[in-house]
Protein backbone atom coordinates (compact mmCIF):
# COMPACT_ATOMS: atom_id res chain seq x y z
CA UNK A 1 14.31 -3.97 17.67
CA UNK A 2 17.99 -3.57 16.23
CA UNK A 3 18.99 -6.10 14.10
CA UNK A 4 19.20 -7.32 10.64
CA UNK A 5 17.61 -10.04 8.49
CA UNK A 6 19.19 -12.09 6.34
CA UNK A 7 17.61 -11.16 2.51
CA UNK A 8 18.24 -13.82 -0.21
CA UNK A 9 16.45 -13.47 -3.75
CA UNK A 10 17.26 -16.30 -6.43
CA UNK A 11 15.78 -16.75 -9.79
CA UNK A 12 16.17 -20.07 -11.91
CA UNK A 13 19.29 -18.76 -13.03
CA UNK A 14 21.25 -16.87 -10.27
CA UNK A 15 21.37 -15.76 -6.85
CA UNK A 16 20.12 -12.30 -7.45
CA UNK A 17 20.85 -10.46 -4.27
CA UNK A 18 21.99 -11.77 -0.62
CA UNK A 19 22.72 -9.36 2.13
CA UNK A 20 21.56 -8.30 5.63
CA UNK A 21 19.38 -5.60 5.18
CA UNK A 22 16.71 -3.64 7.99
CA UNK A 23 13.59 -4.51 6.00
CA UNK A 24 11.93 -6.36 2.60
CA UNK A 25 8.54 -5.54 1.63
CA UNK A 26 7.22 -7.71 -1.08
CA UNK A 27 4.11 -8.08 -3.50
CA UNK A 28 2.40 -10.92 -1.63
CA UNK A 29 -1.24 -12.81 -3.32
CA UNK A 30 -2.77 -11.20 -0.43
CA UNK A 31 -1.05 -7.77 -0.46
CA UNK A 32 1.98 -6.11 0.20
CA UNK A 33 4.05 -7.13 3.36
CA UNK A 34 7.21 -6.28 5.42
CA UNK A 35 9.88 -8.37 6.59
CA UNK A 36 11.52 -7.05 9.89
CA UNK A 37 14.29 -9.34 11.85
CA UNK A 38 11.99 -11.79 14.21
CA UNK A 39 9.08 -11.62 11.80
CA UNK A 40 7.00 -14.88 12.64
CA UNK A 41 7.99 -17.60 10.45
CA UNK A 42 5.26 -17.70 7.33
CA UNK A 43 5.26 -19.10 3.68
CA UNK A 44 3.92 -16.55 1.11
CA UNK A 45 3.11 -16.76 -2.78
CA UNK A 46 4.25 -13.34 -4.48
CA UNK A 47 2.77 -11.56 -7.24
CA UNK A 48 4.12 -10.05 -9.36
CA UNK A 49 5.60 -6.61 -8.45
CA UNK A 50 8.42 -5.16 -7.07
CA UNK A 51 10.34 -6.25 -4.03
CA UNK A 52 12.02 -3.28 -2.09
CA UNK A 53 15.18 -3.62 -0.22
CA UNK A 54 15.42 -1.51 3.06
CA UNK A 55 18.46 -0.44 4.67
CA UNK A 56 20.29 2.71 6.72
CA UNK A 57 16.12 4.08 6.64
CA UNK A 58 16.71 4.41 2.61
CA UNK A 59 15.26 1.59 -0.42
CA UNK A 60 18.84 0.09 -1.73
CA UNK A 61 17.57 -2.01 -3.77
CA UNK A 62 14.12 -2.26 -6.20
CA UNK A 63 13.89 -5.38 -8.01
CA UNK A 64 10.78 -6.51 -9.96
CA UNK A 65 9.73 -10.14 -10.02
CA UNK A 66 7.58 -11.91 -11.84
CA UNK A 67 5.67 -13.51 -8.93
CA UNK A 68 7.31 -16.77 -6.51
CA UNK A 69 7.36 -17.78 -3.28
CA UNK A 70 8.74 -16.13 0.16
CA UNK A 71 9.85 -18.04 2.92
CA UNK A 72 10.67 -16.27 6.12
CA UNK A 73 11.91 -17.02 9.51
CA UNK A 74 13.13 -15.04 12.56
CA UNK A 75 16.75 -14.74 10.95
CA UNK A 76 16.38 -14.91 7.65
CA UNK A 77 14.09 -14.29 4.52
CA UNK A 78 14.33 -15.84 0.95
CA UNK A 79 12.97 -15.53 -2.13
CA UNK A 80 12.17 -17.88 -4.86
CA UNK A 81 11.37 -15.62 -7.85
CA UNK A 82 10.31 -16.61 -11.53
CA UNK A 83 12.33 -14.08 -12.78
CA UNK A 84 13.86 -11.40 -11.37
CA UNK A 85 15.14 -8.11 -12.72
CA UNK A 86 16.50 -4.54 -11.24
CA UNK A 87 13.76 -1.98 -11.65
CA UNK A 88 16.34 0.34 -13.37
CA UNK A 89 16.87 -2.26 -15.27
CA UNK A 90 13.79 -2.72 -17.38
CA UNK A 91 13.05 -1.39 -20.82
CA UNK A 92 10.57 0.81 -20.32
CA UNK A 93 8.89 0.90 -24.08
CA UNK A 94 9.79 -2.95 -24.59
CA UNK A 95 7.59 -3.14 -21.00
CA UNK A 96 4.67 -0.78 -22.61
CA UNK A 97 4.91 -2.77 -25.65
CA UNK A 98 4.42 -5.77 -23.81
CA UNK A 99 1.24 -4.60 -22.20
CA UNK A 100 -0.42 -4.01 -25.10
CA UNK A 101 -0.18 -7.06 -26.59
CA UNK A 102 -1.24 -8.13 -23.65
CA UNK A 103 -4.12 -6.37 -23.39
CA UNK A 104 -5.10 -7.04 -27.34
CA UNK A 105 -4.90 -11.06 -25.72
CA UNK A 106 -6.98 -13.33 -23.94
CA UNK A 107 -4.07 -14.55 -21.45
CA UNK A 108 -5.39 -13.01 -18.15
CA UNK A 109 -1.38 -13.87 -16.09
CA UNK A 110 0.43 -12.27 -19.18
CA UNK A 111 -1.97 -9.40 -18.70
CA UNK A 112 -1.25 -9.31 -14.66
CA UNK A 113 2.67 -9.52 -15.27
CA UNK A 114 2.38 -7.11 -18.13
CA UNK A 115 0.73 -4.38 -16.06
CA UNK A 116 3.02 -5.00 -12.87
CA UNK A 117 6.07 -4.94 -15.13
CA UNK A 118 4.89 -0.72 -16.43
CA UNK A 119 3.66 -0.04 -13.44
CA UNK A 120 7.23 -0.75 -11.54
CA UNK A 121 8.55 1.52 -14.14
CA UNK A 122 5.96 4.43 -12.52
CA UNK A 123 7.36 4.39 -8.86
């Protein structure tokens, strides 16, 4: 199957990535999943996690998001993220921070995104 999808991820502020790229596997509700080019067409809710980037049989791209939506044809896959940000990108003690007040609180999604956030910090 040679080819390559379309990969689009926007947040509310900016298109955060759009190339053609061999694969995207993403944090979906019901587990992780891979995009290939001719994937059959499906609507998915993300958690949050980290999106990987596949391309030349290397990652290119890690990008953590704080859960969305994924919308993927044949040609083309695209990603409506709450907020997006490059793995290398996060703080890692503002991140471990974050978790604990988390986990000192009674907000069970702060707790969820908290714990994705360090753990995309592990990989």
């Amino acid at each position: 199957m040679a080819g390559k999808i379309t990969f689009e991820l926007v947040s509310p502020e900016r298109l955060v990535l759009s190339k053609p790229v061999d694969m995207v596997v993403m944090p979906g509700s019901e587990g992780e999943f891979g995009v290939l080019v001719v994937h059959a067409p499906i609507l998915a809710t993300l958690d949050p996690g980290v999106v990987a980037v596949h391309d030349g049989g290397q990652i290119i791209d890690r990008i953590f998001v704080a859960g969305g939506f994924a919308e993927v044809t044949a040609e083309r896959c695209v990603v409506l993220a709450e907020d997006a940000t490059p793995v290398k990108n996060i703080d890692v003690a503002a991140a471990a921070s974050a978790l604990r007040e988390a986990e000192a609180g009674t907000d069970q999604a702060a707790l969820k995104l908290a714990r994705a956030r360090v753990a995309a910090t592990q990989r």
